[in-house]
Protein backbone atom coordinates (compact mmCIF):
# COMPACT_ATOMS: atom_id res chain seq x y z
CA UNK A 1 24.90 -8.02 3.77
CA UNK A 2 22.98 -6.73 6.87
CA UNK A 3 19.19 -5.25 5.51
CA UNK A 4 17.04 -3.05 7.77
CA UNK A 5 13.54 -2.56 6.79
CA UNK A 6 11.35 0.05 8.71
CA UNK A 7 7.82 -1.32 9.25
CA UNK A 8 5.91 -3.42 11.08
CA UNK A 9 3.12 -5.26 9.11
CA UNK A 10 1.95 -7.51 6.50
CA UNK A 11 3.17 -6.00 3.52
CA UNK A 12 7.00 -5.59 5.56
CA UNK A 13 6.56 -9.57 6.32
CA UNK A 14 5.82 -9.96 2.63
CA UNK A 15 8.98 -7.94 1.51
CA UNK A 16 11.24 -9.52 4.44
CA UNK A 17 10.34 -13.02 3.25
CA UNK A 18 11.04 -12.27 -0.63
CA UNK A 19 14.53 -10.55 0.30
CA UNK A 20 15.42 -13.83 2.24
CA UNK A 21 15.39 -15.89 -1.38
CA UNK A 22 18.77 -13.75 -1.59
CA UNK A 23 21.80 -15.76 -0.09
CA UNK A 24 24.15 -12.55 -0.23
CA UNK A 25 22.03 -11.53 3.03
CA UNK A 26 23.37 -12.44 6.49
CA UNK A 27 20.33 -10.37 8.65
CA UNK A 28 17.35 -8.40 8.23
CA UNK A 29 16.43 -6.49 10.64
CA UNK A 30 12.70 -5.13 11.70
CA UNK A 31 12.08 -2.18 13.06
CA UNK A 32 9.93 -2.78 14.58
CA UNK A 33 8.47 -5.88 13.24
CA UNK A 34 5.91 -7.68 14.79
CA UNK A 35 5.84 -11.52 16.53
CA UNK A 36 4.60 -12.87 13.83
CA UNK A 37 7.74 -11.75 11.24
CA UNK A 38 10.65 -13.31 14.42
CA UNK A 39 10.89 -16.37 12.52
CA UNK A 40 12.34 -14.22 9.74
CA UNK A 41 13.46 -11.20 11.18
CA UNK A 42 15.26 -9.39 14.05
CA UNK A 43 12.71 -7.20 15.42
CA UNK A 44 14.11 -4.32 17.17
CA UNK A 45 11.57 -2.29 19.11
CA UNK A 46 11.69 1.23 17.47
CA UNK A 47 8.98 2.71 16.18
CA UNK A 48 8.92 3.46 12.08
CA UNK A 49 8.44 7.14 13.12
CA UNK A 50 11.38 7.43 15.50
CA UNK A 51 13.72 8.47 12.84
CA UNK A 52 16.24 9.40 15.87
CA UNK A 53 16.40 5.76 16.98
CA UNK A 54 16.46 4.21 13.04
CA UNK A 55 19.51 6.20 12.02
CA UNK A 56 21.31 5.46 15.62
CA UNK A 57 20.87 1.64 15.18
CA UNK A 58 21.41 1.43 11.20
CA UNK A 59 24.70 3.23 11.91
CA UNK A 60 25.81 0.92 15.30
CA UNK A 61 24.83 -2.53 13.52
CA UNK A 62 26.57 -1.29 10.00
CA UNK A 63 23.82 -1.99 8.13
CA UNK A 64 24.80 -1.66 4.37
CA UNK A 65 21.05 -1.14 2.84
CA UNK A 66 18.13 0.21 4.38
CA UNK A 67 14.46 -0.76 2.66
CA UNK A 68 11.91 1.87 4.18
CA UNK A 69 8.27 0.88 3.30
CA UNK A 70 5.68 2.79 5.15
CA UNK A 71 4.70 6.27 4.29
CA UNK A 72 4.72 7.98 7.40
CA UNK A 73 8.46 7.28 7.78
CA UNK A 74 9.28 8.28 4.12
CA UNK A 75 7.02 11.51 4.46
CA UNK A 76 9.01 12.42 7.38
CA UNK A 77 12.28 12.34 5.24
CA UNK A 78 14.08 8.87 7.08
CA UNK A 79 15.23 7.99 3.40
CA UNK A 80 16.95 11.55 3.45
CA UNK A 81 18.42 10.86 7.08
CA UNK A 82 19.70 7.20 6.48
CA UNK A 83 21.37 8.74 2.92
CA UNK A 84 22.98 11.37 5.54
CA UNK A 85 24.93 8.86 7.60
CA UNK A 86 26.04 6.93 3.99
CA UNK A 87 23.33 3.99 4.32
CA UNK A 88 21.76 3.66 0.98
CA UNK A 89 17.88 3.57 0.46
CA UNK A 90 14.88 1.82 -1.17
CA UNK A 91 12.12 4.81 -0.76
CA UNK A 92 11.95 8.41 -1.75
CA UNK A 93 13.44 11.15 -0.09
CA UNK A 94 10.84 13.15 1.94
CA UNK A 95 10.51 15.94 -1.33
CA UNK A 96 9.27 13.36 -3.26
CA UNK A 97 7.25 11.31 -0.98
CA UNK A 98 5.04 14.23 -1.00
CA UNK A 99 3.06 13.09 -3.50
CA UNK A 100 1.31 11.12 -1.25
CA UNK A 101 1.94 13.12 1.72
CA UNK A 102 -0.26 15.70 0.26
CA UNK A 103 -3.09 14.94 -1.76
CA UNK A 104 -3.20 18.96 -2.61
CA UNK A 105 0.15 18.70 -4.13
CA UNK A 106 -0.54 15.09 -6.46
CA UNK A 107 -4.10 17.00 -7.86
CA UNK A 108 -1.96 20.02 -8.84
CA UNK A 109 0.95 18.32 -10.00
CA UNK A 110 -1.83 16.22 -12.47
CA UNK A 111 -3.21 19.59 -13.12
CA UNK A 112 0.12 20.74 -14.30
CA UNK A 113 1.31 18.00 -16.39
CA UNK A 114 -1.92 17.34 -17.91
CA UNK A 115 -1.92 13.61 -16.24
CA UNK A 116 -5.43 12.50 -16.32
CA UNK A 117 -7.65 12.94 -12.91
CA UNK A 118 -10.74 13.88 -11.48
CA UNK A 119 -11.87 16.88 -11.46
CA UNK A 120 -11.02 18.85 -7.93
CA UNK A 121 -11.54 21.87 -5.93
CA UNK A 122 -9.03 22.10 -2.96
CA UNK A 123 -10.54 23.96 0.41
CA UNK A 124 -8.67 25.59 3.33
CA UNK A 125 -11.66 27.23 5.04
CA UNK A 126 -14.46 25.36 5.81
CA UNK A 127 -17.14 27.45 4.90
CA UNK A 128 -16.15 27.48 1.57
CA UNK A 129 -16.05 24.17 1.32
CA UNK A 130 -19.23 23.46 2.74
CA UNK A 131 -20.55 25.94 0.31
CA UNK A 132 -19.16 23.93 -2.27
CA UNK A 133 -20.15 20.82 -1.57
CA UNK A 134 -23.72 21.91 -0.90
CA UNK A 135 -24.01 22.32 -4.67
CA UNK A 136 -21.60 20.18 -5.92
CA UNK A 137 -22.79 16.56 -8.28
CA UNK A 138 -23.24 13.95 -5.79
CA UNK A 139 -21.72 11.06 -5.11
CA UNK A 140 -18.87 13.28 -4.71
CA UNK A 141 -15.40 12.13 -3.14
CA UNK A 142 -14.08 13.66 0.03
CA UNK A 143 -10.32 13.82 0.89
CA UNK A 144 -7.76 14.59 3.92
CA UNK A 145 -4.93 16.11 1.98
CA UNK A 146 -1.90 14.47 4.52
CA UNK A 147 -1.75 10.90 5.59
CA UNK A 148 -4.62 8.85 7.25
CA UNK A 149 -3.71 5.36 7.48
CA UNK A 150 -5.91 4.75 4.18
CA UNK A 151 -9.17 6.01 5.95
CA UNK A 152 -8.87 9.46 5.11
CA UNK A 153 -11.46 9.21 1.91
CA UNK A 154 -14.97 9.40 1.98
CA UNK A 155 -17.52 8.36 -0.71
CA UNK A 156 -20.81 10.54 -0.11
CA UNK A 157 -23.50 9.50 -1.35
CA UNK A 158 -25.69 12.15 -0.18
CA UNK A 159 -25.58 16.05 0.10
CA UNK A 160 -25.60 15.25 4.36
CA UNK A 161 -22.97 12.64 3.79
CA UNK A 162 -20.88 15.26 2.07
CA UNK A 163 -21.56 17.77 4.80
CA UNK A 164 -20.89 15.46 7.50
CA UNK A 165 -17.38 14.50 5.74
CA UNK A 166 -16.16 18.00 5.50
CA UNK A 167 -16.85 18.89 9.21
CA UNK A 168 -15.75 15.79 10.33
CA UNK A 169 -12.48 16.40 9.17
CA UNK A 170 -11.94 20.14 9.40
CA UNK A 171 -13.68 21.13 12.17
CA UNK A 172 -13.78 18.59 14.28
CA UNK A 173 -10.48 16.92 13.59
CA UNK A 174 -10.89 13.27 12.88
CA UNK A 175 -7.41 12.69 10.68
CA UNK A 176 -5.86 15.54 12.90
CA UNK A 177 -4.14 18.02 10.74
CA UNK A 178 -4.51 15.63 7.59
CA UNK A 179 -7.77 16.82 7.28
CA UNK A 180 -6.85 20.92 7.95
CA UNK A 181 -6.76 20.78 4.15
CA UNK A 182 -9.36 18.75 2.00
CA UNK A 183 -9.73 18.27 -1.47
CA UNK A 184 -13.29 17.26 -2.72
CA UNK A 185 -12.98 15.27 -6.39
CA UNK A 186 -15.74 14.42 -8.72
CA UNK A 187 -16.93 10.99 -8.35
CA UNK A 188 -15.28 8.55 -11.00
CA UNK A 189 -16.83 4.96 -12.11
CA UNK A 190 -15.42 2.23 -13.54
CA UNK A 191 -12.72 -0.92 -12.06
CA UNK A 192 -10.42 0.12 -9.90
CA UNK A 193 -6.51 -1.18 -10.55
CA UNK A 194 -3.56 -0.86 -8.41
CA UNK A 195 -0.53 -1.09 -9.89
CA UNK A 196 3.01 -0.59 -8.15
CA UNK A 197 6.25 -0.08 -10.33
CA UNK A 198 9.78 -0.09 -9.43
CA UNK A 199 11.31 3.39 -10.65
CA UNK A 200 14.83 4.80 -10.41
CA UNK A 201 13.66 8.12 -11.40
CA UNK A 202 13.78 7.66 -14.81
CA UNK A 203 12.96 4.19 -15.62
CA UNK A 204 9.58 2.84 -14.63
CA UNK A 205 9.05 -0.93 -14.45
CA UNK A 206 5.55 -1.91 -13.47
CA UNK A 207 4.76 -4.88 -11.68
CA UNK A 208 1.75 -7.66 -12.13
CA UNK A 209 -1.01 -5.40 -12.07
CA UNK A 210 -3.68 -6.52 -8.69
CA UNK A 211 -7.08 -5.26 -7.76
CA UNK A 212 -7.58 -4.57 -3.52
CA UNK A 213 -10.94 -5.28 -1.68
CA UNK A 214 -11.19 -2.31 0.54
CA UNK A 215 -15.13 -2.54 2.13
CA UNK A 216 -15.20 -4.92 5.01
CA UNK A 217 -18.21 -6.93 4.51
CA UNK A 218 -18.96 -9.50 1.40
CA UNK A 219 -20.00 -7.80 -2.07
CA UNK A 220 -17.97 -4.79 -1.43
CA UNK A 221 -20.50 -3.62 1.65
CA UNK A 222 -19.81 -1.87 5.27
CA UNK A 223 -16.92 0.35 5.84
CA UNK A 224 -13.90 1.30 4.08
CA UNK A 225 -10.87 -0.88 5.74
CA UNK A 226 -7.11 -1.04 4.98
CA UNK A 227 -8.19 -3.74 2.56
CA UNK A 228 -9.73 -7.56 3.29
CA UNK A 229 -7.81 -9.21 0.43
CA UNK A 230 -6.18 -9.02 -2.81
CA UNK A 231 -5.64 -10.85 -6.49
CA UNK A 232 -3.13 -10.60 -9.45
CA UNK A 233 -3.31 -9.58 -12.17
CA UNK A 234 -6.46 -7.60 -12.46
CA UNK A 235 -8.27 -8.31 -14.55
CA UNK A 236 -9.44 -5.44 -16.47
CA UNK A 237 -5.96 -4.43 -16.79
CA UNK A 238 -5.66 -5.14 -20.14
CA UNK A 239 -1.70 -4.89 -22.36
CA UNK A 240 -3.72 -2.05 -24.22
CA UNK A 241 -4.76 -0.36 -21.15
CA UNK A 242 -1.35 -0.85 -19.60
CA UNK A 243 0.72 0.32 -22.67
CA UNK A 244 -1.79 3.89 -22.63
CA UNK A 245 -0.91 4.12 -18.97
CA UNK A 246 2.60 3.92 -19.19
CA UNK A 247 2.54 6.79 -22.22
CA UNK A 248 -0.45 9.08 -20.20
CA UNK A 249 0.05 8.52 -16.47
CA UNK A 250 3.21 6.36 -15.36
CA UNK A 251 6.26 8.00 -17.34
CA UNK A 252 4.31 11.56 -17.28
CA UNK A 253 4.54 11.75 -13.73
CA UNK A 254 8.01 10.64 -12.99
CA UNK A 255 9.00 13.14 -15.57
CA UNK A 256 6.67 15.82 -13.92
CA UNK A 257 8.53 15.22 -10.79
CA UNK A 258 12.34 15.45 -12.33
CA UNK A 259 10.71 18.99 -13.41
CA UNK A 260 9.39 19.79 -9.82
CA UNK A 261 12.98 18.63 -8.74
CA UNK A 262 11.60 15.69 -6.82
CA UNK A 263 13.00 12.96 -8.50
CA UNK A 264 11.20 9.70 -7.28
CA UNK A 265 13.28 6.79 -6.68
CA UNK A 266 12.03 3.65 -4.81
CA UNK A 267 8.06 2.10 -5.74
CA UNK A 268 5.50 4.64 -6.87
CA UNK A 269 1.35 2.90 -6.54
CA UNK A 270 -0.67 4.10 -9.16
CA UNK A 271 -4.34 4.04 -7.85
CA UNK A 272 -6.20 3.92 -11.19
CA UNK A 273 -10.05 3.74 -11.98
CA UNK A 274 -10.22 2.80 -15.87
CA UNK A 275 -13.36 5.02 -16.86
CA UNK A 276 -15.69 5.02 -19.71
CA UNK A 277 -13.12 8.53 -20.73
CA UNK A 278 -9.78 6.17 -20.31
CA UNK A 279 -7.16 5.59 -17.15
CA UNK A 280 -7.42 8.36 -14.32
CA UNK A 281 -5.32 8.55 -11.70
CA UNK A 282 -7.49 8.33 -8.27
CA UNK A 283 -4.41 8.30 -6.31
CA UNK A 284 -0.39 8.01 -5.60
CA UNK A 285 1.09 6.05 -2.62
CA UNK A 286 4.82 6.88 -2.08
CA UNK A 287 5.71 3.25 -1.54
CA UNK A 288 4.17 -0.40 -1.74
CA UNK A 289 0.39 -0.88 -1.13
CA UNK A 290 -0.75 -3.12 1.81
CA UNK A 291 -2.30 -5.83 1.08
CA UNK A 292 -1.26 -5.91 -2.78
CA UNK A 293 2.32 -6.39 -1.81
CA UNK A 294 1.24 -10.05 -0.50
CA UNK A 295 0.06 -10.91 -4.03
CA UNK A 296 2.58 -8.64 -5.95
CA UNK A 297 5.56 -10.12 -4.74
CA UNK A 298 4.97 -13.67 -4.57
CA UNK A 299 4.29 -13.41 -8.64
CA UNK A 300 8.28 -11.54 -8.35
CA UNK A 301 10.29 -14.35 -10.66
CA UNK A 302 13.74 -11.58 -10.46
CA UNK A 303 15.45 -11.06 -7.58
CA UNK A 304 14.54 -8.05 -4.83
CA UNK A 305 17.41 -7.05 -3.26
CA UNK A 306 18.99 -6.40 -6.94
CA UNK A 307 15.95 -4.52 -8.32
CA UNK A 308 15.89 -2.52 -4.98
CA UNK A 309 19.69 -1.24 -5.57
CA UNK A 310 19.14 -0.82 -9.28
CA UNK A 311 16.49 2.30 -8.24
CA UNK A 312 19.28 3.28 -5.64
CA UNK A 313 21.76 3.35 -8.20
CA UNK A 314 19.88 4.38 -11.59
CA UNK A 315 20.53 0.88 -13.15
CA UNK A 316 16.90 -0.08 -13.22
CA UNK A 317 17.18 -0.40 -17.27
CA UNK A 318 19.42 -3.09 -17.15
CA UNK A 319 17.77 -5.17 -14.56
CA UNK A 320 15.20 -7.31 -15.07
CA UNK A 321 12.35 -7.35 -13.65
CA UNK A 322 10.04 -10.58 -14.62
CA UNK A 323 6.97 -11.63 -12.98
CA UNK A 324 5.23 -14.90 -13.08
CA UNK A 325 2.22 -15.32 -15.69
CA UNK A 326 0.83 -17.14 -12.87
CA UNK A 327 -2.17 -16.15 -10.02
CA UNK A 328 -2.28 -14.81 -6.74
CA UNK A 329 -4.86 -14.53 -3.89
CA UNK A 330 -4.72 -13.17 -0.47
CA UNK A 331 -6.93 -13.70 1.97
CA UNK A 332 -6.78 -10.86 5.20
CA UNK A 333 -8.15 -12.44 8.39
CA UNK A 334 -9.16 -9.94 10.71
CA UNK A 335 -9.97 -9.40 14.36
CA UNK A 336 -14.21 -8.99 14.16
CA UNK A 337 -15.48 -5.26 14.57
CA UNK A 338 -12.10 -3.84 12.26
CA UNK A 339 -12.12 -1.07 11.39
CA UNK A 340 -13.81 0.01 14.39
CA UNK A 341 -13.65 -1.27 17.72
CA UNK A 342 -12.26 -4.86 18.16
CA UNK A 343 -10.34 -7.13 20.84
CA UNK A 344 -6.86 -8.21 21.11
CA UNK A 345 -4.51 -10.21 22.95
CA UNK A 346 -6.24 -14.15 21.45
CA UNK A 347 -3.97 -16.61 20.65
CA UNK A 348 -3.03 -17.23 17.12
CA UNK A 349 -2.33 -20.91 15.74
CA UNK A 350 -1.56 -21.43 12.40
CA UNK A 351 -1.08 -24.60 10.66
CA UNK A 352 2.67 -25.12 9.34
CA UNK A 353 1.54 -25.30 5.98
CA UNK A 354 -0.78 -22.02 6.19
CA UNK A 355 2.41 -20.01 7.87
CA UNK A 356 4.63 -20.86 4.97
CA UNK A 357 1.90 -18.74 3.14
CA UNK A 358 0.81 -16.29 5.51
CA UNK A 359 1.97 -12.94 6.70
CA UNK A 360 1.65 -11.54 9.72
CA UNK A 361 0.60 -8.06 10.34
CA UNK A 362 -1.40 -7.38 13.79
CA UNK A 363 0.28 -9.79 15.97
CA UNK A 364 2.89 -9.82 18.96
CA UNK A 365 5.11 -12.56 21.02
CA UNK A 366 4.10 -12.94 24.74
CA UNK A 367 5.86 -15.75 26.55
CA UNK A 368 6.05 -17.97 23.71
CA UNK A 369 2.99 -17.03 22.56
CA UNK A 370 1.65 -15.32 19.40
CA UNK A 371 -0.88 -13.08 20.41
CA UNK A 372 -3.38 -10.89 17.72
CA UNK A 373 -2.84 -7.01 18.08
CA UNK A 374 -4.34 -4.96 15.38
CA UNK A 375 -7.53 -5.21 13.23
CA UNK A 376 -6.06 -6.99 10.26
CA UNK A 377 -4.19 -10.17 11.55
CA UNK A 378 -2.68 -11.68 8.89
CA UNK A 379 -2.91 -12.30 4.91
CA UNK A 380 -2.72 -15.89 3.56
CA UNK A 381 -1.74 -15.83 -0.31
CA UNK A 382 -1.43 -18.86 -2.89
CA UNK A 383 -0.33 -18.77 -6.17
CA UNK A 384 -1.54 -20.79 -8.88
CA UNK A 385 -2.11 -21.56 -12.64
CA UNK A 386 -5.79 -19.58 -12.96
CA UNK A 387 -7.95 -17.43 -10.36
CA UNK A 388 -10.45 -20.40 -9.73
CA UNK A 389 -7.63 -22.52 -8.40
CA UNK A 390 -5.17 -19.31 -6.76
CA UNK A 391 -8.79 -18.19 -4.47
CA UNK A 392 -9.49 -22.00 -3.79
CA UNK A 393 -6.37 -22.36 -2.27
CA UNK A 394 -5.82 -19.57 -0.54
CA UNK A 395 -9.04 -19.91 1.08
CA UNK A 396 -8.18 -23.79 1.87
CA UNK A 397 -4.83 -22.27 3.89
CA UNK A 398 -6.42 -19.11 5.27
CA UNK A 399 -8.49 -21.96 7.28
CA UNK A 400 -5.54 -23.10 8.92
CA UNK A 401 -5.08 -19.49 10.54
CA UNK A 402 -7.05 -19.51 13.95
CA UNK A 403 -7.69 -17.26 16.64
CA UNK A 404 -11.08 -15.77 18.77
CA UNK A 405 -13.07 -13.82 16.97
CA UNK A 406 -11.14 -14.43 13.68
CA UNK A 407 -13.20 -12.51 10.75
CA UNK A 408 -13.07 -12.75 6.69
CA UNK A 409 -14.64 -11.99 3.56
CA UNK A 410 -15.84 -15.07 1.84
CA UNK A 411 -15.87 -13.82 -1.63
CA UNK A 412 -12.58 -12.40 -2.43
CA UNK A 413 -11.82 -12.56 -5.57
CA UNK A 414 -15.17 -12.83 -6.90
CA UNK A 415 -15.19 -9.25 -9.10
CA UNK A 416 -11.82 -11.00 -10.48
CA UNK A 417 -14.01 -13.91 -12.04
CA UNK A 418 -16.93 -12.01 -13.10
CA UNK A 419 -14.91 -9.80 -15.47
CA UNK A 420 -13.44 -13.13 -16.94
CA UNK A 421 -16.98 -14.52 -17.43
């Protein structure tokens, strides 16, 4: 079998190295990739938005199945393009990848269907929502409706933070025409889970539940980044808490969408915060979340490629779909200054034993060389039998990762422990 998955980062390196366990596959193919996925992966240099140049090289190079995994590709619709030419898809079709396309349309949709949320007020015209916000409970939670590479929520503490948030994105453009729209959300406390699950549109298989470190200094200080570093399980997510989200929030909404007539096939991230008032929904991704993937799938005891066609096909009841009760750490090295300014183009040198565990996200091949070329580098994950030992390890092989101005948290996976203790 030939695969093609669209993407280019760590959480495509993760999936391309768990579909290789699968003998049936003769190539996968990258588009784009990046240098540090060549070992496992033909990277072909079109870009995951050029859905022009993905269908014209799925159809030349036959490829039978077609795994699309960012969102900006799936908002577009490439699912619904590939499907179009007879390549079948693990993704949502664009109608359906809406719900994280617009953040508008997931608060209403809750709204609706009675899913539990955060309360929300959703603002076209800025002077109403700077009226609003002037007088609304603070910390509040400020939104881009459309896509914003993960950066397009802000936390304000104060009434000028709020202020500041709203013009920055409406008036003055900072997520483009993401932010044309923005919804502002009542601030919600309590641990934060991620949890990803395979769906074929009616079926809904979660998988190991994982929480993300998204601030980029130690104890969860300095800016909000793509995230610094992952564990699995969570936690706090608890087989009570899991079986009330599966009743309230996970089936709910896959059935909400069948009534919108948006059936979601592919992986559907639940961003939860369990409150003092029970599991809300904070927010949906339309496909897996970066870096949880790198602990997710490592944990993945079943095989991909089969659980992948089962959503294609609406066989997802019969599959199985086992995880390890085992525990995973990653550990994202980035370039220093991310998410704000940084350098590229250092050398990377990894020890063999650290690149058997690490995957590659902001990195390219220059004669020979691997070279770093985005803010977060790569993510180095270990499994083991308990957190203690999964973080001690992963740490251990994260040291074998090297490059100028090489930057990571030293206390990932700390929260993790403290809610054991």
């Amino acid at each position: 079998m030939k695969i093609m998955v669209v993407g280019g980062g760590g959480r495509e390196h993760t999936i391309i190295k768990k579909l290789k366990e699968n003998k049936t596959i003769s190539q996968i193919f990258a588009l784009p990739g990046n240098g540090g996925m060549a070992k496992d992966a033909t990277c072909v240099d079109i870009a995951a938005t050029d859905l022009d140049g993905i269908v014209k090289f799925a159809g030349e190079n036959k490829v039978d199945y077609a795994v699309v995994a960012p969102d900006d590709p799936l908002v577009l619709g490439c699912v619904d393009r590939l499907n179009e030419i007879g390549i079948p898809c693990f993704g949502p079709k664009a109608n359906a990848a809406i719900i994280e396309g617009s953040k508008a349309f997931a608060k209403d949709l809750m709204k609706k269907y009675n899913i539990p949320t955060a309360g929300y007020e959703i603002f076209t015209d800025i002077d109403k929502a700077l009226d609003y916000v002037k007088t609304a409970p603070i910390p509040t939670v400020i939104k881009a409706d459309g896509l914003a590479l993960g950066k397009g929520v802000i936390i304000a503490q104060t009434r000028e933070e709020a202020i500041e948030a709203v013009t920055d994105m409406m008036a003055n453009a900072k997520f483009g025409k993401s932010g044309s729209t923005v919804v502002v959300e009542e601030f919600l406390t309590g641990p934060e889970v991620s949890v990803l699950a395979f769906t074929d549109g009616n079926v809904v298989k979660p998988m190991v539940s994982s929480m993300d470190h998204k601030r980029a200094g130690d104890n969860d200080t300095g800016l909000n980044t793509g995230g610094m570093g992952t564990i699995a399980p969570n936690p706090y997510y608890t087989q009570d808490i899991a079986k009330e989200c599966m009743e309230t929030i996970f089936l709910p909404t896959i059935r909400a969408m069948n009534a919108e007539g948006r059936t979601f096939k592919g992986c559907l991230y639940f961003g939860l915060m369990l409150t003092p008032n029970g599991p809300k929904v904070i927010e949906y991704n339309c496909r897996f979340g970066d870096p949880e993937t790198q602990v997710v799938l490592p944990l993945l005891e079943s095989d991909l490629l089969t659980i992948m066609q089962a959503t294609t096909n609406g066989t997802l009841a019969e599959t199985e779909v086992k995880f390890s009760d085992k525990h995973a750490c990653c550990v994202v090295t980035a370039s220093a200054g991310y998410p704000l300014s940084y350098q590229k183009g250092f050398e990377i040198t990894m020890t063999e034993e650290a690149e058997a565990k690490t995957y590659v996200a902001g990195a390219k091949l220059e004669n020979g060389k691997l070279l770093t070329s985005g803010g977060r580098v790569t993510g180095t994950t270990a499994v083991a039998d308990t957190l203690p030992e999964a973080i001690k390890e992963a740490y251990r092989l994260a040291d074998g990762v090297c490059f100028q101005n090489a930057y990571r948290r030293s206390d990932i996976g700390q929260r993790g422990l403290a809610a054991y203790q």
